[in-house]
N, C-alpha and C. Protein backbone atom coordinates (compact mmCIF):
# COMPACT_ATOMS: atom_id res chain seq x y z
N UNK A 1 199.22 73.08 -127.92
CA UNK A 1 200.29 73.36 -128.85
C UNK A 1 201.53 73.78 -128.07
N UNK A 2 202.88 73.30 -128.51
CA UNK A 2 204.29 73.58 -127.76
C UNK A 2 204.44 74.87 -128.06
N UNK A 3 204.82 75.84 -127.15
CA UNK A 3 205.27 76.84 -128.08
C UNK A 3 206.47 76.85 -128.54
N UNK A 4 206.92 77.59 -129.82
CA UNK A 4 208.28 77.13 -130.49
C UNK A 4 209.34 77.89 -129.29
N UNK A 5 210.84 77.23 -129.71
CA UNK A 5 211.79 77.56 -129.63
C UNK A 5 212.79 78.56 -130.59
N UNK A 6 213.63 79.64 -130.02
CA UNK A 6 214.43 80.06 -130.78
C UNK A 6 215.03 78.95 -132.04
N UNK A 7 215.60 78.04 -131.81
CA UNK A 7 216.62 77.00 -132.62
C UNK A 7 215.25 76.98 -133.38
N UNK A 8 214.21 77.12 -133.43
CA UNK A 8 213.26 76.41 -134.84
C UNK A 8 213.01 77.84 -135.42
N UNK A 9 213.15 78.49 -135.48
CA UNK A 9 213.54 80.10 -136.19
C UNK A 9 214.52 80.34 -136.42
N UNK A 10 215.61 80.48 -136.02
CA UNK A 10 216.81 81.29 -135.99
C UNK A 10 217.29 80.70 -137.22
N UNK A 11 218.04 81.85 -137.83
CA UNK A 11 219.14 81.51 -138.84
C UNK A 11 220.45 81.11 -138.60
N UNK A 12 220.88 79.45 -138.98
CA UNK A 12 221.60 79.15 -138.69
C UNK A 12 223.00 79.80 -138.89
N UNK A 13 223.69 79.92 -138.86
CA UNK A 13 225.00 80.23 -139.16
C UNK A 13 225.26 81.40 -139.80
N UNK A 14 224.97 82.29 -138.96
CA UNK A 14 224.78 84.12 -139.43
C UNK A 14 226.26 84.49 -139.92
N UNK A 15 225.92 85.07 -140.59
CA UNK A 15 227.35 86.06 -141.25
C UNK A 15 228.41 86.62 -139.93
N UNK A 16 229.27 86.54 -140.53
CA UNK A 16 229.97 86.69 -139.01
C UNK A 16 231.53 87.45 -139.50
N UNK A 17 232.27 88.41 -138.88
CA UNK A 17 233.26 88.50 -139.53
C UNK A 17 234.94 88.50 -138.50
N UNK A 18 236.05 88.43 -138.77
CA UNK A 18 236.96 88.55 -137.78
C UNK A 18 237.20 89.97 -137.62
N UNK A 19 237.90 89.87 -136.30
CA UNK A 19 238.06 91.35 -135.49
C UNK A 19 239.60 92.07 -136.76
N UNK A 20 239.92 91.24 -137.38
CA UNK A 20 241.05 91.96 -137.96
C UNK A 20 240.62 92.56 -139.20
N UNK A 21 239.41 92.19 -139.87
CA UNK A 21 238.83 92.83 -141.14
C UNK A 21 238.81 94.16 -141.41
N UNK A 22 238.82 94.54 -142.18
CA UNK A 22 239.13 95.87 -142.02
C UNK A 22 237.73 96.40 -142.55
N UNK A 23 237.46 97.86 -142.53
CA UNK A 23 236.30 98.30 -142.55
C UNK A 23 235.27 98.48 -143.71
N UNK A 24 236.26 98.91 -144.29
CA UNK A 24 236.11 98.39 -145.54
C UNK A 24 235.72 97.70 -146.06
N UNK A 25 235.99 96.28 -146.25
CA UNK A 25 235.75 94.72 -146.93
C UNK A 25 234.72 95.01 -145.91
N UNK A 26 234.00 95.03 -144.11
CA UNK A 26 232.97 94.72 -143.86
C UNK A 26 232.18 95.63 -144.23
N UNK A 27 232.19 96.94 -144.48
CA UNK A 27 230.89 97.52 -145.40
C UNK A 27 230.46 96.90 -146.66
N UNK A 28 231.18 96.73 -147.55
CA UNK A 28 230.90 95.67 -148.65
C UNK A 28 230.41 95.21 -148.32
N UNK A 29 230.62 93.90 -147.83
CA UNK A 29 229.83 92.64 -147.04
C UNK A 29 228.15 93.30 -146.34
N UNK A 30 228.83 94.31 -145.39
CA UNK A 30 227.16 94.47 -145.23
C UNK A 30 226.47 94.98 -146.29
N UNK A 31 226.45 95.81 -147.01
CA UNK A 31 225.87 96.11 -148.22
C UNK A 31 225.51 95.23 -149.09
N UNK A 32 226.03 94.47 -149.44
CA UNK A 32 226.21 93.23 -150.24
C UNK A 32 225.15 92.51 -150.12
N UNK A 33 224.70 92.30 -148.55
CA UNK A 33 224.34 91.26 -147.87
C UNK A 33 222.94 92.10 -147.28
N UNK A 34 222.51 92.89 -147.41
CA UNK A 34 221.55 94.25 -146.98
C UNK A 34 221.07 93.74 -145.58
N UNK A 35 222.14 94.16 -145.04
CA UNK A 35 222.83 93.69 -143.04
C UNK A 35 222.23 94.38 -142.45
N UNK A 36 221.87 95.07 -141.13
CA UNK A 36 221.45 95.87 -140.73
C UNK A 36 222.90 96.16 -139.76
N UNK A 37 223.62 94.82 -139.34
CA UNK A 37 225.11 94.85 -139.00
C UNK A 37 225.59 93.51 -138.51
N UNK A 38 227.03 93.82 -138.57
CA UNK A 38 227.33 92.51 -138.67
C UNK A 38 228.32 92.08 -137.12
N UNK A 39 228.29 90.87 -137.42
CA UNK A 39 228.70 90.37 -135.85
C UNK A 39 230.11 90.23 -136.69
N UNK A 40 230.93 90.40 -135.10
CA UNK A 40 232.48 89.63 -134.86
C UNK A 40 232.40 88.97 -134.20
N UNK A 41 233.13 87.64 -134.11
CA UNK A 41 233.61 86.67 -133.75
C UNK A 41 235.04 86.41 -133.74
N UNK A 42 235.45 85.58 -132.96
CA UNK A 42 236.74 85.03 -132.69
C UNK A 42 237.04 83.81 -134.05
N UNK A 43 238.37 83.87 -134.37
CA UNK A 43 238.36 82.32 -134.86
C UNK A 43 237.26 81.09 -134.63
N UNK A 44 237.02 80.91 -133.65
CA UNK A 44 236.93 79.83 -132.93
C UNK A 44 235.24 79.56 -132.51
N UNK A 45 235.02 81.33 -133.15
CA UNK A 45 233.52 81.31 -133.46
C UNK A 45 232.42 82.06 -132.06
N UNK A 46 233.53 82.62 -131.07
CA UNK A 46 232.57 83.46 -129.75
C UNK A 46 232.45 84.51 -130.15
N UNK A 47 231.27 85.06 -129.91
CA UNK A 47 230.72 86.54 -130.33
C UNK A 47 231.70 87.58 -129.56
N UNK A 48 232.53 87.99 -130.23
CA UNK A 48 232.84 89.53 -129.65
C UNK A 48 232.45 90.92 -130.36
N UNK A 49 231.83 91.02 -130.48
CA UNK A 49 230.92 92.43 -130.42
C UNK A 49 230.16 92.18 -131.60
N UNK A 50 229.52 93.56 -132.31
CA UNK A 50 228.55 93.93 -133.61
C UNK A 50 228.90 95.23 -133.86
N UNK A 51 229.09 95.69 -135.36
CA UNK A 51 229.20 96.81 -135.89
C UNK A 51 228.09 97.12 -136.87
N UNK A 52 227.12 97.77 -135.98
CA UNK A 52 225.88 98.44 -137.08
C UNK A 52 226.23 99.12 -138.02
N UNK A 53 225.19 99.26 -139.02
CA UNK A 53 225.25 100.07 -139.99
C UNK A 53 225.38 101.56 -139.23
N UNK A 54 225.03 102.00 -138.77
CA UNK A 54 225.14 103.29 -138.52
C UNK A 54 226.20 103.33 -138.16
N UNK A 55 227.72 102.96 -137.79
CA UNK A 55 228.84 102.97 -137.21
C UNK A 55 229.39 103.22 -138.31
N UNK A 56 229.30 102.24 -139.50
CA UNK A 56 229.92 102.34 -140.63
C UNK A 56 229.78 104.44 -141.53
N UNK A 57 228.38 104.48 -141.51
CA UNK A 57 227.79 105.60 -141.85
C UNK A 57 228.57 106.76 -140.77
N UNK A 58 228.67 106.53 -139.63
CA UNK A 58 229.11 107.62 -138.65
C UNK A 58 230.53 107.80 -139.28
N UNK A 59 231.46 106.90 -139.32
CA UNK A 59 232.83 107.15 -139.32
C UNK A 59 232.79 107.54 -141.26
N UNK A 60 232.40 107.43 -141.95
CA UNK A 60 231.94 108.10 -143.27
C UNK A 60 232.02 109.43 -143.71
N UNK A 61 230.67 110.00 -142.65
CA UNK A 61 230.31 111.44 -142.21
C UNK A 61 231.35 112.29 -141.84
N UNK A 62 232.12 111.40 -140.66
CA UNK A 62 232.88 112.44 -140.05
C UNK A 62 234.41 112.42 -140.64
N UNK A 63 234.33 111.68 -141.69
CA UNK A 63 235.66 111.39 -142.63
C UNK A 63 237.05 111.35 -141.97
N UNK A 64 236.70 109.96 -141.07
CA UNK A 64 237.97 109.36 -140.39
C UNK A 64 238.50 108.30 -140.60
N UNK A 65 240.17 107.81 -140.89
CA UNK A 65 240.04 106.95 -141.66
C UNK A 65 239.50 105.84 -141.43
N UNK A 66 239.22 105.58 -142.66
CA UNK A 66 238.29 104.38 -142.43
C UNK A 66 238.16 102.65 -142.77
N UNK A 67 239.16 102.96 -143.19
CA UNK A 67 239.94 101.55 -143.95
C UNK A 67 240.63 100.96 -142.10
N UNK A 68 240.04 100.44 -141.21
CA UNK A 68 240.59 100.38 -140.13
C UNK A 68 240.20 99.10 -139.81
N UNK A 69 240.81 98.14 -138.68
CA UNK A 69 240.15 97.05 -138.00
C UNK A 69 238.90 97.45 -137.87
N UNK A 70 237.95 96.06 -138.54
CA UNK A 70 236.21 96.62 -137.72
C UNK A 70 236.03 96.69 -136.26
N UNK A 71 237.64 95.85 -135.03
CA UNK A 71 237.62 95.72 -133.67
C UNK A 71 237.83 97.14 -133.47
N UNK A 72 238.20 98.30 -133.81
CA UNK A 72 238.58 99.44 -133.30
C UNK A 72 237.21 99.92 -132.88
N UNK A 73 235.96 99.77 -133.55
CA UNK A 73 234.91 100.03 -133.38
C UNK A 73 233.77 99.68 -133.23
N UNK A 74 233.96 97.76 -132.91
CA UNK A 74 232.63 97.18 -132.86
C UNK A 74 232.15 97.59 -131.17
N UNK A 75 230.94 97.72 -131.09
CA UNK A 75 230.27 97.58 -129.71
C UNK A 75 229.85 96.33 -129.18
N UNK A 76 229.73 96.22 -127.64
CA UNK A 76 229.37 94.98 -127.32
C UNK A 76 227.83 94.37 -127.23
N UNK A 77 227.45 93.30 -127.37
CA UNK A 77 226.40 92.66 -127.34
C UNK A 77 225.77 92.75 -126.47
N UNK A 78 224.25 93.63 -126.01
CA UNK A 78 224.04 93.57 -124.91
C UNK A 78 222.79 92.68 -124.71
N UNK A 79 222.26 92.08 -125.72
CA UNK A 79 220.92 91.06 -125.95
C UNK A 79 221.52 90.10 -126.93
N UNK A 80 221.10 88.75 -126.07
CA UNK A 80 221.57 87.46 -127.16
C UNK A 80 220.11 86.79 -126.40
N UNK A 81 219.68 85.51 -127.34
CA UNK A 81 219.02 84.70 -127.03
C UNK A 81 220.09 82.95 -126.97
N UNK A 82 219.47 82.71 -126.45
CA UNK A 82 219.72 80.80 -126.76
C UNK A 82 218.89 79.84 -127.21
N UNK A 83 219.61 78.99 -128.06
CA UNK A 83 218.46 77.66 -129.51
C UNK A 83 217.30 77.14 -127.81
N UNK A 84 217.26 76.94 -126.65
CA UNK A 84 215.90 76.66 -126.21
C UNK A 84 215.09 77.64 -125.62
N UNK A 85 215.52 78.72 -125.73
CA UNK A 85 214.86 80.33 -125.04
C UNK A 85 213.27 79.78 -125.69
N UNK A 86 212.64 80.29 -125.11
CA UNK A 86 210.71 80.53 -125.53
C UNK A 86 210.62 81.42 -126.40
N UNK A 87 209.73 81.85 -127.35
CA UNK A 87 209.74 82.77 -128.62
C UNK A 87 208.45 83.55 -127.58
N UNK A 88 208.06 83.11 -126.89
CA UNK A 88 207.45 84.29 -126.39
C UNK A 88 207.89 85.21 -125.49
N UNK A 89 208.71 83.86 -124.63
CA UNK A 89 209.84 85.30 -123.77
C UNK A 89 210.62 86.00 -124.74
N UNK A 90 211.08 85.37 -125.52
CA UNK A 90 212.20 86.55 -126.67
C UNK A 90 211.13 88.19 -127.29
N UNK A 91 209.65 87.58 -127.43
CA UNK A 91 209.09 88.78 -128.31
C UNK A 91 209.04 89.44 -126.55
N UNK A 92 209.06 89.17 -125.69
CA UNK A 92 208.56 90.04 -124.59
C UNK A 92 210.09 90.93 -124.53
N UNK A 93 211.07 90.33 -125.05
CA UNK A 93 212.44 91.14 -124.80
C UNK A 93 212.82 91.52 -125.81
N UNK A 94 211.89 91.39 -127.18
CA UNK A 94 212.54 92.39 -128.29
C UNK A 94 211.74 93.44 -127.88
N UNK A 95 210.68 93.70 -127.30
CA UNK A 95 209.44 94.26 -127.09
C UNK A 95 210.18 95.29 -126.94
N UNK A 96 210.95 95.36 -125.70
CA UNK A 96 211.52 96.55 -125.01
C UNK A 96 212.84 96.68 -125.16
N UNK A 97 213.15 96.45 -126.60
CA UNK A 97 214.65 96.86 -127.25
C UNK A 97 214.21 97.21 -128.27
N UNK A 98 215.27 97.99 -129.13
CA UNK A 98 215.52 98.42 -130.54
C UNK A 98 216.01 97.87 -131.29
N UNK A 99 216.41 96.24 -130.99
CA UNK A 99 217.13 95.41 -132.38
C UNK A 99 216.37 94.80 -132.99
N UNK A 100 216.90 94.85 -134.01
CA UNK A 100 216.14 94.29 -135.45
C UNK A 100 216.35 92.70 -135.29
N UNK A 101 217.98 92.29 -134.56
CA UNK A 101 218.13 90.85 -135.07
C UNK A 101 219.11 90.75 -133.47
N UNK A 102 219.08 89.32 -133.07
CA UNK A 102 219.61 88.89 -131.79
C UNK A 102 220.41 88.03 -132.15
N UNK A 103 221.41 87.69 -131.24
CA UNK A 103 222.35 86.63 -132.30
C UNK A 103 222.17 85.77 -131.20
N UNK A 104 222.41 84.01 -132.00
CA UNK A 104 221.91 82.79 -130.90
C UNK A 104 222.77 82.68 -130.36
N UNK A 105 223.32 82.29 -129.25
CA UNK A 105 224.59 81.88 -128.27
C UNK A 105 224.08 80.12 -128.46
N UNK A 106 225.10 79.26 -128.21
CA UNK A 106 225.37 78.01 -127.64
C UNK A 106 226.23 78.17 -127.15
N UNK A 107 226.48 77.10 -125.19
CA UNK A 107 228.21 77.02 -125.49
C UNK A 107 229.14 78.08 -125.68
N UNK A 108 228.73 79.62 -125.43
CA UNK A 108 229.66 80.85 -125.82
C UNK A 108 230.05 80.89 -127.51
N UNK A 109 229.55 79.85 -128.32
CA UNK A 109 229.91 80.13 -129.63
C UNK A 109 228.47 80.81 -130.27
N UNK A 110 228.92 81.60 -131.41
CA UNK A 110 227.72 82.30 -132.59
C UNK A 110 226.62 81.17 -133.35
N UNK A 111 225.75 81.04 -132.70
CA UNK A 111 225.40 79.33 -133.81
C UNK A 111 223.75 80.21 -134.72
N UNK A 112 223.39 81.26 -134.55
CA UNK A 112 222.57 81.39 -135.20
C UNK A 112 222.10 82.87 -135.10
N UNK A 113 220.96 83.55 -135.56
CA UNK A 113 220.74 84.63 -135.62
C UNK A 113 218.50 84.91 -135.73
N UNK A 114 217.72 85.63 -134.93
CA UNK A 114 217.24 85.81 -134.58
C UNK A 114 216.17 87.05 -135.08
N UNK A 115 215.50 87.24 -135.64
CA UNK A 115 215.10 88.50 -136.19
C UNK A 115 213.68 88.80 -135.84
N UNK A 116 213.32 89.91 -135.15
CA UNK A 116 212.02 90.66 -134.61
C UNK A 116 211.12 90.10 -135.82
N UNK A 117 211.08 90.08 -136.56
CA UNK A 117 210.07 89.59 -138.01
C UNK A 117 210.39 88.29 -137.93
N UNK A 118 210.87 87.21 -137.80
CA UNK A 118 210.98 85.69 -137.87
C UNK A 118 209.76 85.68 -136.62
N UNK A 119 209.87 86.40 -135.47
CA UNK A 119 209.69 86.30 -134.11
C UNK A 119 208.09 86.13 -134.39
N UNK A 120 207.85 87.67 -135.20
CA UNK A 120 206.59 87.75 -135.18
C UNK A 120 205.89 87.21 -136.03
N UNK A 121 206.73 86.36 -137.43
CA UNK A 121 205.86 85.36 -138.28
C UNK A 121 205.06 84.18 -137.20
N UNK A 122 206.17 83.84 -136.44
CA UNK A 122 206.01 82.36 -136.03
C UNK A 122 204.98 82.92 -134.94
N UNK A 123 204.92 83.92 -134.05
CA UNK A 123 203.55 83.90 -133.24
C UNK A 123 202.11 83.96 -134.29
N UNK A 124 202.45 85.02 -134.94
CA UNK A 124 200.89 85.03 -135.80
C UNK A 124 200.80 83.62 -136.27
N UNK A 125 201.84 82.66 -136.84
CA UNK A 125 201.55 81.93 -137.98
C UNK A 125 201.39 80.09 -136.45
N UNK A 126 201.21 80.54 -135.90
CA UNK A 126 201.67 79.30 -134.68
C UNK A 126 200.98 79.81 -133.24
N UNK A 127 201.68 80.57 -133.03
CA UNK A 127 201.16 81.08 -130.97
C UNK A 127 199.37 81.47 -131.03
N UNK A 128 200.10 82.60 -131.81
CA UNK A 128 198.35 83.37 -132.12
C UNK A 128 197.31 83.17 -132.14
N UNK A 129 197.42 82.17 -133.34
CA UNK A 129 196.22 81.99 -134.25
C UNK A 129 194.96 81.00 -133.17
N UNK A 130 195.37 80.20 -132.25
CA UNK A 130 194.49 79.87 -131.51
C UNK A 130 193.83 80.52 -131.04
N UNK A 131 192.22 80.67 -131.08
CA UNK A 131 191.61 81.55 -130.32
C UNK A 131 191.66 80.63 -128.43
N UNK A 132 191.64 79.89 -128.59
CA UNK A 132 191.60 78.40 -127.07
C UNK A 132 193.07 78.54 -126.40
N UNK A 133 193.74 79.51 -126.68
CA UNK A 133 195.16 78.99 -126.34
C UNK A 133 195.69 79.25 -125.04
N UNK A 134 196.28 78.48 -124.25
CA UNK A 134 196.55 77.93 -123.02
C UNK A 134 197.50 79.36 -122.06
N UNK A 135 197.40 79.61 -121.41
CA UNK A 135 197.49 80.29 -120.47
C UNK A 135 199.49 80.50 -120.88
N UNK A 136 199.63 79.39 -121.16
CA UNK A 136 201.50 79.67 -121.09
C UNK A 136 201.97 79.82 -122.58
N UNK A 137 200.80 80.05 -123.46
CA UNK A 137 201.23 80.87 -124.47
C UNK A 137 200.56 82.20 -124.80
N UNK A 138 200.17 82.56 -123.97
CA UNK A 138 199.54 83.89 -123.79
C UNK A 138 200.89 84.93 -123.25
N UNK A 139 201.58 85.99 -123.92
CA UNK A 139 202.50 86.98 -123.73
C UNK A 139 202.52 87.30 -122.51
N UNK A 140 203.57 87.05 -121.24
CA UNK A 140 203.38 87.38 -120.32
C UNK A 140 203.76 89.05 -120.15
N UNK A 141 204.10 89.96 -120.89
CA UNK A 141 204.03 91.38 -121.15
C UNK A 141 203.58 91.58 -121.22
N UNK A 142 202.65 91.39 -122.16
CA UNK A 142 201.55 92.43 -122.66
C UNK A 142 199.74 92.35 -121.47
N UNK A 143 199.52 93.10 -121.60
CA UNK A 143 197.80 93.15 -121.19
C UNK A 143 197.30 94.26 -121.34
N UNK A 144 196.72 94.30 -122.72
CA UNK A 144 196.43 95.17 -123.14
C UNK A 144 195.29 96.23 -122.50
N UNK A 145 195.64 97.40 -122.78
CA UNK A 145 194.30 98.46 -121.96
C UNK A 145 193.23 98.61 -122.10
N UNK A 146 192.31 99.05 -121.42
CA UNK A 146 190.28 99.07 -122.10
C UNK A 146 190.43 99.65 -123.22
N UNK A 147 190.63 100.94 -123.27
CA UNK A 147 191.03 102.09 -124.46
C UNK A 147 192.27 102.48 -124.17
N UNK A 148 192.26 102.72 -125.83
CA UNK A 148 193.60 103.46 -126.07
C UNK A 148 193.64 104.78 -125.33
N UNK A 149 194.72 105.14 -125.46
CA UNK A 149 194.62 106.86 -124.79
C UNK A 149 195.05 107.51 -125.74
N UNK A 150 194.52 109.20 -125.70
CA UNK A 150 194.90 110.36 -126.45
C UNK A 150 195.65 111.13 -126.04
N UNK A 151 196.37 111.63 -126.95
CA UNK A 151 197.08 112.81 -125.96
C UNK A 151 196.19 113.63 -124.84
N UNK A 152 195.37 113.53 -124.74
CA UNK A 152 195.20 114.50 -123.65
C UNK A 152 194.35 113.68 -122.83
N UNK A 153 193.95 112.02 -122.97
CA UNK A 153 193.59 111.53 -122.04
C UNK A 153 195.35 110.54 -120.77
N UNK A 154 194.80 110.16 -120.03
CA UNK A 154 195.83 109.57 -118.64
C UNK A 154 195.37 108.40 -118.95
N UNK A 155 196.97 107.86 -119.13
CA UNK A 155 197.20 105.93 -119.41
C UNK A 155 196.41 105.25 -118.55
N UNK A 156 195.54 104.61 -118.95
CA UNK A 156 194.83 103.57 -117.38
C UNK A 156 196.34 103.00 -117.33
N UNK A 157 197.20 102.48 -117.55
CA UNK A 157 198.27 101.63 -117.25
C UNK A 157 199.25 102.93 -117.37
N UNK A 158 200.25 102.95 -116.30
CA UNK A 158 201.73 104.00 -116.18
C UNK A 158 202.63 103.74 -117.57
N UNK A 159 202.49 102.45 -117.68
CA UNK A 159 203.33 102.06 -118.68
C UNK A 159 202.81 102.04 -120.29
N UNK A 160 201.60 102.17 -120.41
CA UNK A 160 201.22 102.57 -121.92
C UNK A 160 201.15 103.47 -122.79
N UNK A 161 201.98 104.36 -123.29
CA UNK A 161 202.00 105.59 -123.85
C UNK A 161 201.78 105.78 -125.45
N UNK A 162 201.14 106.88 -125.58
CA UNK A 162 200.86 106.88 -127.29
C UNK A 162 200.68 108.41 -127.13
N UNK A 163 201.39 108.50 -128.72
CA UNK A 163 201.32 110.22 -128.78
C UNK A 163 200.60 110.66 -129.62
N UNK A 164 199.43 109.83 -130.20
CA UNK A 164 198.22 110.33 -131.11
C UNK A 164 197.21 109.51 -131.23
N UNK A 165 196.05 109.44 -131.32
CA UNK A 165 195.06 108.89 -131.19
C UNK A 165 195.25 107.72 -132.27
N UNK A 166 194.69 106.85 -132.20
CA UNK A 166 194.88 105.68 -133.32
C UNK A 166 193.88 105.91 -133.76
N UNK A 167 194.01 105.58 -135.45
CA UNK A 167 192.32 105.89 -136.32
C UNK A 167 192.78 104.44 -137.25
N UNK A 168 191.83 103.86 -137.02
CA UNK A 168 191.33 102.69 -138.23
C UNK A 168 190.81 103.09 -139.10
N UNK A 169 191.14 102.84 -140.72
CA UNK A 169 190.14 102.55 -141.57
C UNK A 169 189.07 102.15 -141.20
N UNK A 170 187.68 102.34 -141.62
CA UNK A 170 186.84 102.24 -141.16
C UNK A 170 186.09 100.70 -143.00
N UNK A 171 186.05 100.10 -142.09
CA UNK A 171 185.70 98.32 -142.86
C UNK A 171 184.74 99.18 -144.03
N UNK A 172 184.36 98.20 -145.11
CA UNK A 172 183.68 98.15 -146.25
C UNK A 172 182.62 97.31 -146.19
């Protein structure tokens, strides 16, 4: 089995807004649209930055005005994927980030959008499900440990940490 590509997931043509919008009209929009945040772009369609929801919420709180360019305050992009990236290298690099959604690059233009849950339909529903499956669709991150650890047991792996014992339901 091939493993998929970003471009056969991604949402094409993500919401996108100009740097001159004001903050306003893009909270709407994200709200509207139940965003987690939204990208800027150029005219011409190159990603220049993202304004999360929490940016919107911060400048709220601290009751500054707020009716402003969304450019006064978008941040820059520091994770993008591309339409032929591997969906398994991408879950190995949402793995060790905090975004919800990646935006696709082509060409320096915005062509699509990427989401930790698309990521992980298409492995369970495609990568996964083979029990036979070939060595280069096997997660090159992960390898999982003998046992879990407890707080008060030492990671067989440096890198595996958990701060409470895991308890399963126990089957019927």
């Amino acid at each position: 089995m091939e493993t998929p590509t970003v471009s056969e997931i991604m949402q094409s043509v993500p919401l996108s807004l100009l740097p001159e919008t004001s903050s306003l009209r893009a909270e709407k929009i994200l709200l509207l649209c139940q965003l987690p945040e939204v990208y800027v772009t150029s005219s011409e369609g190159s990603l220049l930055g993202v304004v999360p929801d929490y940016i919107f919420l911060k400048n709220r709180i601290i009751e500054r005005e707020i009716d402003r360019p969304i450019s006064e305050f978008m941040l820059p992009v520091r994770l993008i994927a591309h339409p032929h990236d591997n969906i398994l290298k991408l879950a190995c690099t949402l793995r060790e980030h905090i975004h919800q959604r990646v935006p696709v690059i082509d060409r320096g233009l915005l062509v699509g959008m990427v989401t930790r849950h698309s990521v992980l339909r298409t492995l369970v529903e495609t990568v996964l499900e083979s029990h036979d499956e070939p060595a280069e669709n096997k997660l090159p991150c992960v390898t999982p440990p003998t046992s879990i650890p407890t707080p008060h047991m030492k990671p067989e792996r440096e890198d595996v940490r958990h701060r409470s014992t895991l308890s399963l339901p126990e089957s019927t």
